[in-house]
PDB file of N, CA and C in Angstrom:
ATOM      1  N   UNK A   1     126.902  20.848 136.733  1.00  0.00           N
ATOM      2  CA  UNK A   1     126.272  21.400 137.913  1.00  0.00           C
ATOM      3  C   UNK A   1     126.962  20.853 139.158  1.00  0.00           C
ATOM      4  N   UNK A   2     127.371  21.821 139.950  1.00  0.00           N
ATOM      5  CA  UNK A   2     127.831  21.147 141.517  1.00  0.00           C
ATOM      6  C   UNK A   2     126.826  21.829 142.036  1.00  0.00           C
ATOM      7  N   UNK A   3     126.772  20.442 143.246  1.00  0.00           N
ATOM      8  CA  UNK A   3     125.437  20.266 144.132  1.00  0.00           C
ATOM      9  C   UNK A   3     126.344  20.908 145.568  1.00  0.00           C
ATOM     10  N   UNK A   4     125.971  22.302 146.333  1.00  0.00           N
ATOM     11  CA  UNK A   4     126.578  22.974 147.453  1.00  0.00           C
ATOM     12  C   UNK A   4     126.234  22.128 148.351  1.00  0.00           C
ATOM     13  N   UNK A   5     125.197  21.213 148.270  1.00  0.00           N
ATOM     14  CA  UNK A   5     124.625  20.358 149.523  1.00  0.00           C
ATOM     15  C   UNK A   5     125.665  18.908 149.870  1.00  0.00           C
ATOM     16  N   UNK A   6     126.369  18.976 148.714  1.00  0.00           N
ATOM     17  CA  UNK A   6     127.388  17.413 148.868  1.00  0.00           C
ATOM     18  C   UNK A   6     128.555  17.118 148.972  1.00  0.00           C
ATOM     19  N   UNK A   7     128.806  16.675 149.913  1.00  0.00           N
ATOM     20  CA  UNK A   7     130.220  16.852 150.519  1.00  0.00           C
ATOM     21  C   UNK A   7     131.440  16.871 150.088  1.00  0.00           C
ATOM     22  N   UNK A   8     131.519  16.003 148.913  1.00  0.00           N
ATOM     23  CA  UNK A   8     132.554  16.333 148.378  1.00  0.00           C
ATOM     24  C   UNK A   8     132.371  16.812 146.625  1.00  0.00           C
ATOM     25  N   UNK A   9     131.768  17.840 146.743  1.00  0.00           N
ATOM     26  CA  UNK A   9     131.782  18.944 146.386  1.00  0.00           C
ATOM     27  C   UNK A   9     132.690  20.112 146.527  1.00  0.00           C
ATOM     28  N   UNK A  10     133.329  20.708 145.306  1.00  0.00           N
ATOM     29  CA  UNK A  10     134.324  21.628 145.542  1.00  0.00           C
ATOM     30  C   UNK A  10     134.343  22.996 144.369  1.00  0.00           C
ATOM     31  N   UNK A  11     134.425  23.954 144.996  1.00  0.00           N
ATOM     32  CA  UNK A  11     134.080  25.264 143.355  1.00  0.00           C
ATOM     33  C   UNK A  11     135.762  26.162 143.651  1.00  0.00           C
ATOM     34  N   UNK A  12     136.240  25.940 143.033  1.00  0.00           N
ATOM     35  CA  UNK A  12     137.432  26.987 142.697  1.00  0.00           C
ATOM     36  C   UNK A  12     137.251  28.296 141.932  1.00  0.00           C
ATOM     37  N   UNK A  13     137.014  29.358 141.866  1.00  0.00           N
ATOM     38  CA  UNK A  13     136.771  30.688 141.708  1.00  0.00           C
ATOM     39  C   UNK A  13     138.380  31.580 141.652  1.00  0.00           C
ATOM     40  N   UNK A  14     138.221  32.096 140.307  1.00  0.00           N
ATOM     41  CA  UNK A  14     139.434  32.686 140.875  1.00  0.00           C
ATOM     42  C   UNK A  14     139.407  34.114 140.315  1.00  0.00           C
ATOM     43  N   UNK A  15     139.472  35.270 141.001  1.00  0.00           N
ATOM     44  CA  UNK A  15     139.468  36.452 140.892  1.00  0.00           C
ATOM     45  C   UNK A  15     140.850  37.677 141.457  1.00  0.00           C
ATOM     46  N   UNK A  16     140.621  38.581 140.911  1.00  0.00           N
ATOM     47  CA  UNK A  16     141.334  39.704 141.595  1.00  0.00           C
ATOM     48  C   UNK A  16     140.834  40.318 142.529  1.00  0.00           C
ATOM     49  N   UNK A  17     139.958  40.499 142.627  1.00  0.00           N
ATOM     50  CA  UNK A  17     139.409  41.007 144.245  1.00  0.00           C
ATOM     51  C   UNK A  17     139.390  40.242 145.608  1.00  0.00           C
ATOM     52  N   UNK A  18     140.348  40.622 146.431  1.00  0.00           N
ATOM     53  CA  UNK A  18     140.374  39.508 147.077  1.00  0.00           C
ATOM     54  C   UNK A  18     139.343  39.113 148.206  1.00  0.00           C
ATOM     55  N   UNK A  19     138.218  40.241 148.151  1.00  0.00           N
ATOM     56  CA  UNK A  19     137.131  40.335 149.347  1.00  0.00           C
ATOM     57  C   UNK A  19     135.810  40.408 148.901  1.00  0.00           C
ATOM     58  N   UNK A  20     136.125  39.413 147.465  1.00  0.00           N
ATOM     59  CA  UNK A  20     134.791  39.383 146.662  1.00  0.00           C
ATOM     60  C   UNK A  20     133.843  38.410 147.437  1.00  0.00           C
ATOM     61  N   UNK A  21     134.128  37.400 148.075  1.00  0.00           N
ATOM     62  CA  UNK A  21     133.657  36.039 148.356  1.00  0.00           C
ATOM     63  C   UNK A  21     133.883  36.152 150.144  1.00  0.00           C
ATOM     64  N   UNK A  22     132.720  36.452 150.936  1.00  0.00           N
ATOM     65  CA  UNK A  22     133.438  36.632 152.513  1.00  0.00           C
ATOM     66  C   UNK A  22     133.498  35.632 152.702  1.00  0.00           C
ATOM     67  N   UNK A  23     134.359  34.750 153.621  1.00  0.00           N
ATOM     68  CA  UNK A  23     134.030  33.351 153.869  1.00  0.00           C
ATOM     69  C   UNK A  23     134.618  31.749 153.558  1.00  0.00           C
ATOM     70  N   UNK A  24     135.278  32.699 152.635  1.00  0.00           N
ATOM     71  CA  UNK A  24     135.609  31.355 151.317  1.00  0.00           C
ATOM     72  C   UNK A  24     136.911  31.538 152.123  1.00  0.00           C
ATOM     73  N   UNK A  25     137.728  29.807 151.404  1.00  0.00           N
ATOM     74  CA  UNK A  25     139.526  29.598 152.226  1.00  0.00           C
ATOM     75  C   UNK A  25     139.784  30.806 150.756  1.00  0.00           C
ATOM     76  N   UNK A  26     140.492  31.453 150.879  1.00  0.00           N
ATOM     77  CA  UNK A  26     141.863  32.201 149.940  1.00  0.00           C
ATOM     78  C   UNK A  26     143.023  31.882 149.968  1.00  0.00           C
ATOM     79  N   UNK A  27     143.202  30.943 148.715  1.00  0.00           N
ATOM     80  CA  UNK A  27     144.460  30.074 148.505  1.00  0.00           C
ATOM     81  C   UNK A  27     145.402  30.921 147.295  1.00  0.00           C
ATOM     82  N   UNK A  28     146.117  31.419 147.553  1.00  0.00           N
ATOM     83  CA  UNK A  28     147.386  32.310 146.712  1.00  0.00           C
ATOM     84  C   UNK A  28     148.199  31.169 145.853  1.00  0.00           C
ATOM     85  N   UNK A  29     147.984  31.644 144.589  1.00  0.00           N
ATOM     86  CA  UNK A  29     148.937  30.908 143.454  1.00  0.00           C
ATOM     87  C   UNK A  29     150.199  31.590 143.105  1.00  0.00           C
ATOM     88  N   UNK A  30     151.340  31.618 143.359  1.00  0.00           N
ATOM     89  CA  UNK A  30     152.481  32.083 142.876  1.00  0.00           C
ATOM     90  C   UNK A  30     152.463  31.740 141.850  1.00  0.00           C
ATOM     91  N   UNK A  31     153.902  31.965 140.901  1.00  0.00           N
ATOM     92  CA  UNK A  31     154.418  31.146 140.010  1.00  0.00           C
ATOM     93  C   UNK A  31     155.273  29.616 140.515  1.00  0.00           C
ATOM     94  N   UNK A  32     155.155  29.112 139.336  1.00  0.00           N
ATOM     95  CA  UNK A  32     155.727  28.284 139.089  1.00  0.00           C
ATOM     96  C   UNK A  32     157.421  27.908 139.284  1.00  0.00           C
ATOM     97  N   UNK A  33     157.893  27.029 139.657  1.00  0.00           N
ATOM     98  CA  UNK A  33     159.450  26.615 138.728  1.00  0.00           C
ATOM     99  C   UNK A  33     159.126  26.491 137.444  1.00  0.00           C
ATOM    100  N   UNK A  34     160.595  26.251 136.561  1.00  0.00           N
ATOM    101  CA  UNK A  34     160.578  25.944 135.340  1.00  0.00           C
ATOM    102  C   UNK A  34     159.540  24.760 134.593  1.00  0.00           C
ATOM    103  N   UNK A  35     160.235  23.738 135.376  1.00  0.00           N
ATOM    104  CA  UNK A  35     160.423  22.754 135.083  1.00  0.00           C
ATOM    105  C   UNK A  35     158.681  22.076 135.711  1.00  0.00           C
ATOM    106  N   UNK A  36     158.363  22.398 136.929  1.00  0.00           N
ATOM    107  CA  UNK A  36     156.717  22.381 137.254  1.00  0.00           C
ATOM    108  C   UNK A  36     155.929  23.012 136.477  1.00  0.00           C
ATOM    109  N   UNK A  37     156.444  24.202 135.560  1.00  0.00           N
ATOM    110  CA  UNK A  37     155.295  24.858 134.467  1.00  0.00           C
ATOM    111  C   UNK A  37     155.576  24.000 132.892  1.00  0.00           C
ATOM    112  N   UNK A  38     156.542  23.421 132.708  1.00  0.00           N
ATOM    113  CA  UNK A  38     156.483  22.466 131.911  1.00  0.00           C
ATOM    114  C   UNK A  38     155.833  21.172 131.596  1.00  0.00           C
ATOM    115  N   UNK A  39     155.772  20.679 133.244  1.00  0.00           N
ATOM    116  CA  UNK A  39     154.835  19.336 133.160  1.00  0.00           C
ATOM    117  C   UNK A  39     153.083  19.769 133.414  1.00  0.00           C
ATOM    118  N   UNK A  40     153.208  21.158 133.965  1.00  0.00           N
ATOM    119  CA  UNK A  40     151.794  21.381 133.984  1.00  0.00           C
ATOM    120  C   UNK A  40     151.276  21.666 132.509  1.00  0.00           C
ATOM    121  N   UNK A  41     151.869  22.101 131.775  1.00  0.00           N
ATOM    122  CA  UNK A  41     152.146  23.164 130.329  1.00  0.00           C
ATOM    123  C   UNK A  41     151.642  21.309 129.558  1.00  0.00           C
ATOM    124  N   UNK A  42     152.777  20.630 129.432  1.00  0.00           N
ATOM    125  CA  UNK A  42     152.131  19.541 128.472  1.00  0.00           C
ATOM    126  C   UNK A  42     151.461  18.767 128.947  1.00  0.00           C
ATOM    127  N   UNK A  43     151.328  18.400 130.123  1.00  0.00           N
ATOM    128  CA  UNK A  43     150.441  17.225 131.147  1.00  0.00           C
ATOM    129  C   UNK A  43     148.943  17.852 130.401  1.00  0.00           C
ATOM    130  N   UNK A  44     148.692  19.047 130.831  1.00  0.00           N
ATOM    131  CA  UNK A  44     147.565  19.367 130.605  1.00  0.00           C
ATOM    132  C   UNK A  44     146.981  19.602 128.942  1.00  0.00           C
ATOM    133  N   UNK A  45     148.178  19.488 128.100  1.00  0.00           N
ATOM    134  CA  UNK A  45     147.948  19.393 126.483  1.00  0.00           C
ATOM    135  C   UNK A  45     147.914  18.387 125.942  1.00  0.00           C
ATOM    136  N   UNK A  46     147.994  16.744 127.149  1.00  0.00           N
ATOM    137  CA  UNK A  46     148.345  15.632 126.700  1.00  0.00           C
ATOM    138  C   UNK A  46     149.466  15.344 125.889  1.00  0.00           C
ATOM    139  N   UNK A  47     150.692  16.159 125.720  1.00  0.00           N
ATOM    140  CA  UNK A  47     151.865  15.568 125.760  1.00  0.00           C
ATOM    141  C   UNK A  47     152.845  15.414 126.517  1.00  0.00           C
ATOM    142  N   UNK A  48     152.639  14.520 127.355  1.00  0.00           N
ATOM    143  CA  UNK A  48     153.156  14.116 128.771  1.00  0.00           C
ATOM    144  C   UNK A  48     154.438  13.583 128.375  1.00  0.00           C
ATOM    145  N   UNK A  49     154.206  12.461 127.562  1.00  0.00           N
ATOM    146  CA  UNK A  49     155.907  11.989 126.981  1.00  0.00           C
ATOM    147  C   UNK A  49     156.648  12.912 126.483  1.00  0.00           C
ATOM    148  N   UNK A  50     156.072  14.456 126.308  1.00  0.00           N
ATOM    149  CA  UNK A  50     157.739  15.211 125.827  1.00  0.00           C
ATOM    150  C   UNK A  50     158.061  16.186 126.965  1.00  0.00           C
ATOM    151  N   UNK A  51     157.953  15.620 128.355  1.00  0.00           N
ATOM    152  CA  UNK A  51     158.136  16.520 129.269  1.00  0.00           C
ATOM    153  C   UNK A  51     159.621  15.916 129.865  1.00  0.00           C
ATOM    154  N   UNK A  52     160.448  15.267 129.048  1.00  0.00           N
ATOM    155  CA  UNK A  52     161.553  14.972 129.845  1.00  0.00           C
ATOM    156  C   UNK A  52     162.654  15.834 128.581  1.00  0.00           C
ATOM    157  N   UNK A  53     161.608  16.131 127.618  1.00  0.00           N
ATOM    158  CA  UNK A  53     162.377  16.320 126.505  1.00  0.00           C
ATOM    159  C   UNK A  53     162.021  17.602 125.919  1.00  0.00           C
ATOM    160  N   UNK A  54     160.908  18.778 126.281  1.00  0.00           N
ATOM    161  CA  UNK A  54     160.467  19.575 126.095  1.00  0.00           C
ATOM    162  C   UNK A  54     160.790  19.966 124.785  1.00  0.00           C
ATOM    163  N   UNK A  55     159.958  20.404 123.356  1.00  0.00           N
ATOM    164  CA  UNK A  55     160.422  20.912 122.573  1.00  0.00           C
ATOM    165  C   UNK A  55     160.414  22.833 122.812  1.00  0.00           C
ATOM    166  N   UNK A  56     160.799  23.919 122.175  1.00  0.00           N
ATOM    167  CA  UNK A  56     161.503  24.991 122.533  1.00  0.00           C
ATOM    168  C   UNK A  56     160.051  25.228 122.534  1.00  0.00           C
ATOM    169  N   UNK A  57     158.468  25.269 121.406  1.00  0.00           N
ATOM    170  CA  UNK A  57     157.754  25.797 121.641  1.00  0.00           C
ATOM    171  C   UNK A  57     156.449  25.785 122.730  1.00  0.00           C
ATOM    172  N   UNK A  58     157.163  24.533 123.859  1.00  0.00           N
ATOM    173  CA  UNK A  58     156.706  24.440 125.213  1.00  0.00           C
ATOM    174  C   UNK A  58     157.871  25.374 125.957  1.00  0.00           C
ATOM    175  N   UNK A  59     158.786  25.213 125.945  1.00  0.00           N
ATOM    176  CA  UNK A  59     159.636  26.217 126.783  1.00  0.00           C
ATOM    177  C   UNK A  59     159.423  28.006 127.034  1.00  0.00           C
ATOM    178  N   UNK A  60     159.168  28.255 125.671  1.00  0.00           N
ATOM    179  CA  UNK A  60     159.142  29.826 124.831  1.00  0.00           C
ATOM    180  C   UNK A  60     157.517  29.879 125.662  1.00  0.00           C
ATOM    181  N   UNK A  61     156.333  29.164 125.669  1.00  0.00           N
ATOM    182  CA  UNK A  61     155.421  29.540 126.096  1.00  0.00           C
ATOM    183  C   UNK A  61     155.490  29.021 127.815  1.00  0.00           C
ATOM    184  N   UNK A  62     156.132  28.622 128.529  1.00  0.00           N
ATOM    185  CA  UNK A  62     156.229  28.645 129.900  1.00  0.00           C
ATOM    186  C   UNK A  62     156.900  30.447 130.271  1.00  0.00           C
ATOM    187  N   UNK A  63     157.670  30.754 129.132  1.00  0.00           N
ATOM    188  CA  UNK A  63     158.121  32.199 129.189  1.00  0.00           C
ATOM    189  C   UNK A  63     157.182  33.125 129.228  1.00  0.00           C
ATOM    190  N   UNK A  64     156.115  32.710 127.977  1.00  0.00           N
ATOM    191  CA  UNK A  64     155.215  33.554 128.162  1.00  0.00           C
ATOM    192  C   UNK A  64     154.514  33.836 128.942  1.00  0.00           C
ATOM    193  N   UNK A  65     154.286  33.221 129.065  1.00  0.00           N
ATOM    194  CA  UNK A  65     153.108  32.553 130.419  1.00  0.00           C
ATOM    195  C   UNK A  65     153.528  32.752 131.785  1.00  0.00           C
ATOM    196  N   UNK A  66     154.274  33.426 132.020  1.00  0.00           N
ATOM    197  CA  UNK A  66     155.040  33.956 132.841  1.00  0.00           C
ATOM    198  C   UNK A  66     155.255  32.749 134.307  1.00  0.00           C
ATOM    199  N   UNK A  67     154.979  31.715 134.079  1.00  0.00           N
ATOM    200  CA  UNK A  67     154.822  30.499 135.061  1.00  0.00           C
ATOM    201  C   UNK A  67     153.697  30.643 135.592  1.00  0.00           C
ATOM    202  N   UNK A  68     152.899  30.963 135.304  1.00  0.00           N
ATOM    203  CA  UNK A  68     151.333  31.635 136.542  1.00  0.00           C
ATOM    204  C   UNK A  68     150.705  29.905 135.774  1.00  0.00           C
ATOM    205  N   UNK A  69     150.040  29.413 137.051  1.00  0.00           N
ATOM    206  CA  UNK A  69     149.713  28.028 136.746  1.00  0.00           C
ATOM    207  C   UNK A  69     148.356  28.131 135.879  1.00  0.00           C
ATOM    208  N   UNK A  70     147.457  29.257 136.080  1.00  0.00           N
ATOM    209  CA  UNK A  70     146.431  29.636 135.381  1.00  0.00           C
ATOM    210  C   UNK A  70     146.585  29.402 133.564  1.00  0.00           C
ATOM    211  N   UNK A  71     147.844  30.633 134.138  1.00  0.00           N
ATOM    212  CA  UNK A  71     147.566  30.657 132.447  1.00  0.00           C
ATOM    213  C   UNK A  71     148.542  29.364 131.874  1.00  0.00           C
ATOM    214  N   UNK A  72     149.349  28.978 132.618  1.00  0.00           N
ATOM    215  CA  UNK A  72     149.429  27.994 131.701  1.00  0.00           C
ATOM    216  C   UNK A  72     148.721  26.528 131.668  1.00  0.00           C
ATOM    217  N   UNK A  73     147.638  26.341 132.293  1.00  0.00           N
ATOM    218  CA  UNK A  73     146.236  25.487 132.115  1.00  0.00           C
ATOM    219  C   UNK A  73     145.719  25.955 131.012  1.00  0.00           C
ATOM    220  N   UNK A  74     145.469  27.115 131.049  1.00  0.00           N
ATOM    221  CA  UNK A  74     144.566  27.711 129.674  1.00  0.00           C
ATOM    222  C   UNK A  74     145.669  27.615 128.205  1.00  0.00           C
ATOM    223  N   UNK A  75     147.033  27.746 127.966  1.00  0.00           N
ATOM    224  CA  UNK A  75     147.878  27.460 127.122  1.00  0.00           C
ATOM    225  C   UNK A  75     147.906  25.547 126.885  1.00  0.00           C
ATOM    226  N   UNK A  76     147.560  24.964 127.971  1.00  0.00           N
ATOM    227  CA  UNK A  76     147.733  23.832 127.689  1.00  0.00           C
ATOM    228  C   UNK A  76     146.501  22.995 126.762  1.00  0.00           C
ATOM    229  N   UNK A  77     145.285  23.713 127.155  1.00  0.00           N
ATOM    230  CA  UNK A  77     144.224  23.737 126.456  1.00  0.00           C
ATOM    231  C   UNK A  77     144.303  24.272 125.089  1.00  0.00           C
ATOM    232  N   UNK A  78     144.850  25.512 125.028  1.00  0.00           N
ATOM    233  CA  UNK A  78     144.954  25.449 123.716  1.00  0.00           C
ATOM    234  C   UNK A  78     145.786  24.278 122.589  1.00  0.00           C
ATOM    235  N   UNK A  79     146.613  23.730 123.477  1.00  0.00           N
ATOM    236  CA  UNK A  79     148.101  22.878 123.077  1.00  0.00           C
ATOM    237  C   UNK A  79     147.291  22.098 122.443  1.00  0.00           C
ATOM    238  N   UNK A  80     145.842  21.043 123.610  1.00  0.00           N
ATOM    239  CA  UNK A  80     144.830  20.568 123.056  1.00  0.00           C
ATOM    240  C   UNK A  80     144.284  20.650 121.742  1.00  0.00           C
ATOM    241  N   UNK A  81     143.272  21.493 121.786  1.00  0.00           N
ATOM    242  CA  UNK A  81     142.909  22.507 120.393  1.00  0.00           C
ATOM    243  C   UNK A  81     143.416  22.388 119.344  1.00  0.00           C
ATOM    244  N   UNK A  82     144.695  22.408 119.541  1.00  0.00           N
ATOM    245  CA  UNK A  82     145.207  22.669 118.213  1.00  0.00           C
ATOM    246  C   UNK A  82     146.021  21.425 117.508  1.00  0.00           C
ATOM    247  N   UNK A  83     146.260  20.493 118.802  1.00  0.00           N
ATOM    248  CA  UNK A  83     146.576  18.987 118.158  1.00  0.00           C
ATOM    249  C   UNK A  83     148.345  19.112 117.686  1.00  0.00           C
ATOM    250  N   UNK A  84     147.861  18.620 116.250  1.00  0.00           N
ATOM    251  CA  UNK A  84     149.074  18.095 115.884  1.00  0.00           C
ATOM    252  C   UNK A  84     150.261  19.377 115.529  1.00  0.00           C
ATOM    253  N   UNK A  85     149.325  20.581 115.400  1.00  0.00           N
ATOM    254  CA  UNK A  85     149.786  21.954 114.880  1.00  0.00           C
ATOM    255  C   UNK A  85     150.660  23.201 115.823  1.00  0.00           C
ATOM    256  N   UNK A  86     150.152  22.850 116.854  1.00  0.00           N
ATOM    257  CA  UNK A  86     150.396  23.072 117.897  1.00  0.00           C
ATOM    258  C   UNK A  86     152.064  24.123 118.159  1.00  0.00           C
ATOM    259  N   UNK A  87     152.622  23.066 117.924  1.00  0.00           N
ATOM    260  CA  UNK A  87     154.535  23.770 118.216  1.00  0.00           C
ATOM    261  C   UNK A  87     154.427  24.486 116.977  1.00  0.00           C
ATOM    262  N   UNK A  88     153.557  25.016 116.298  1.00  0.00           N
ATOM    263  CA  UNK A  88     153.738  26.116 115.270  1.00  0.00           C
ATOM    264  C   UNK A  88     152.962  27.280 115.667  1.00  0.00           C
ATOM    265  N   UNK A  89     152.370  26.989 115.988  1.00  0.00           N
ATOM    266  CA  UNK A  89     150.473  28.008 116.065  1.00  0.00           C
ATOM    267  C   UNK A  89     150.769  28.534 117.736  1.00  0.00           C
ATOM    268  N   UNK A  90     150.727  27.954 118.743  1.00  0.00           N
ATOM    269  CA  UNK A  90     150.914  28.445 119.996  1.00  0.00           C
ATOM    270  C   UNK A  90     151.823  29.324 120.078  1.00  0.00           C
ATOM    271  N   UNK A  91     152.888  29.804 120.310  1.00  0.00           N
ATOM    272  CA  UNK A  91     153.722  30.960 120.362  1.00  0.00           C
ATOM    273  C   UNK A  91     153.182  31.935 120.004  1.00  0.00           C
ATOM    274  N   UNK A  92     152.552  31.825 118.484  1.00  0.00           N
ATOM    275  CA  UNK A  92     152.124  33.714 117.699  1.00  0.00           C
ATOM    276  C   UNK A  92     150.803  34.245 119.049  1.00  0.00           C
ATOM    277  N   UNK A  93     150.513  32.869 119.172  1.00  0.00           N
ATOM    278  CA  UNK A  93     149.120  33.372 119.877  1.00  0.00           C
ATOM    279  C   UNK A  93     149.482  33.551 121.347  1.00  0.00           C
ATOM    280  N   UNK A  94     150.324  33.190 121.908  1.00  0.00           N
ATOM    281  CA  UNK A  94     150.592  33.413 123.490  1.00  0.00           C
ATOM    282  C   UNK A  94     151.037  34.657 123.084  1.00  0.00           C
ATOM    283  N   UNK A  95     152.011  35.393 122.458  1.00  0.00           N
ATOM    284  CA  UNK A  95     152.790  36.428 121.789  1.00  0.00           C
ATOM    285  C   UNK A  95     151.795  37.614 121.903  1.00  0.00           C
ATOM    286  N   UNK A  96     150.689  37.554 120.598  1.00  0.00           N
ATOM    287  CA  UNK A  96     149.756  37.985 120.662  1.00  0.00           C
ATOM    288  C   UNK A  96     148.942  38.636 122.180  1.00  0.00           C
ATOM    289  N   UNK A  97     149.182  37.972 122.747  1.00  0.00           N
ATOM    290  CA  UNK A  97     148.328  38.082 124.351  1.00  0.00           C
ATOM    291  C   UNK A  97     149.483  38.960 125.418  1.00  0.00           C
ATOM    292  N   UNK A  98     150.500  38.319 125.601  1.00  0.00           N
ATOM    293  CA  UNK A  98     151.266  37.881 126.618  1.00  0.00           C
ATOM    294  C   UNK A  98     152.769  38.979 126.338  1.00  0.00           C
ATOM    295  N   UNK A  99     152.992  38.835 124.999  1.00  0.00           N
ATOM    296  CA  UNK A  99     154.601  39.363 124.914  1.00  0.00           C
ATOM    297  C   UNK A  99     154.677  40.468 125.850  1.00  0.00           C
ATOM    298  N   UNK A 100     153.967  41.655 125.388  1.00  0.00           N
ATOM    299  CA  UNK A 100     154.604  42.866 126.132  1.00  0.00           C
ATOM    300  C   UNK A 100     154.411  43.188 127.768  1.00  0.00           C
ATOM    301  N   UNK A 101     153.266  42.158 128.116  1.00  0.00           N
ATOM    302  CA  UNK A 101     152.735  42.080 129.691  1.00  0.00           C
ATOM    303  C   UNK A 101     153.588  41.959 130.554  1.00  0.00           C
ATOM    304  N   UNK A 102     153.918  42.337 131.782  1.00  0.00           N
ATOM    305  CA  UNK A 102     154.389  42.207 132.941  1.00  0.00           C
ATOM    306  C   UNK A 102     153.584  40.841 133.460  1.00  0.00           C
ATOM    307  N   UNK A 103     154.395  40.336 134.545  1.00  0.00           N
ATOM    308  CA  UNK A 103     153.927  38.990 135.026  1.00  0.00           C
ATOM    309  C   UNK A 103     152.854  39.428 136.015  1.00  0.00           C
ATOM    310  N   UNK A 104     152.644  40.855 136.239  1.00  0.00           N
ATOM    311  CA  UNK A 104     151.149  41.235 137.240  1.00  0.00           C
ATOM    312  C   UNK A 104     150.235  41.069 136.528  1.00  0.00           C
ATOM    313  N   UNK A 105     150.600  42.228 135.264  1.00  0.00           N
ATOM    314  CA  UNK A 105     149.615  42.015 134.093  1.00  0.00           C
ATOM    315  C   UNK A 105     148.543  40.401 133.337  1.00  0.00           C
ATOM    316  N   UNK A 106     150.159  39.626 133.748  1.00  0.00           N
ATOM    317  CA  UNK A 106     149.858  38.203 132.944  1.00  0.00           C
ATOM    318  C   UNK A 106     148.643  37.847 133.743  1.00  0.00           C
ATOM    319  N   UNK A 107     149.115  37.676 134.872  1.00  0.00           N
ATOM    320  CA  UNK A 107     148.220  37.554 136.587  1.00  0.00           C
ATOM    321  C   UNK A 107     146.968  38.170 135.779  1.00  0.00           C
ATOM    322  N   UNK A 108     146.523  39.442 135.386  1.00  0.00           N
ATOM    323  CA  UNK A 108     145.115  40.253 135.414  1.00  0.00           C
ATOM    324  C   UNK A 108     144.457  39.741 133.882  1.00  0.00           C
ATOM    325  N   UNK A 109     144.914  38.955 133.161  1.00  0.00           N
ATOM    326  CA  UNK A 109     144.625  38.944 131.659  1.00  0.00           C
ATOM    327  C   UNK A 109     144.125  37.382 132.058  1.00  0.00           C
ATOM    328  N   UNK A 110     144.670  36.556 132.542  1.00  0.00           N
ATOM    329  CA  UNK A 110     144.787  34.897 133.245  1.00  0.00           C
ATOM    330  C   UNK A 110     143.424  34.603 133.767  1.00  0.00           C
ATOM    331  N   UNK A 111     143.104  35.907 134.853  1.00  0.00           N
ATOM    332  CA  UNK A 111     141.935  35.776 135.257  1.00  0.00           C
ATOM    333  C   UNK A 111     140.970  36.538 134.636  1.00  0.00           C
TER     334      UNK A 111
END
């Protein structure tokens, strides 16, 4: 629960409409660099030590993932999830989602 009454209090919302919320700051996420969707990609899967060393099935899913920082928070979570299995299992499933999408698309599936 966040309390709207306390100051440092903060709600991030993130949508496609951009005139859903009157009022609110509207902060625009581009993509990524490579190499910033990599450390976001394992930072956030807790394998931080292979970010100097990336194995291909962190690379192949920064591809997928078209660098959009969204989705690759939500890929890194899965990275989570799936533990030790991970550099096997992640690809079919970003694949699954992601292969044939355009990076607008990625953008509309993300959110």
């Amino acid at each position: 629960f966040i309390d709207p009454s306390a100051i440092d209090s903060a709600v991030v919302v993130t949508t496609r409409i951009r005139s859903l919320i009157g009022g609110a700051e509207e902060v625009q996420c581009g993509t990524l660099s490579t190499e910033a969707s990599l450390e976001l990609l394992l930072g956030v899967g807790g394998f931080d030590h292979l970010i100097s060393n990336p194995p291909l099935a962190a690379i192949q899913a920064v591809d997928l993932c078209g660098c959009l920082p969204l989705a690759l928070s939500l890929a890194g979570g899965i990275i989570t999830e799936l533990a030790d299995t991970w550099q096997d299992e992640l690809i079919p499933l970003l694949k699954e989602e992601f292969e044939d999408s355009s990076v607008e698309e990625r953008m509309v599936t993300a959110s």
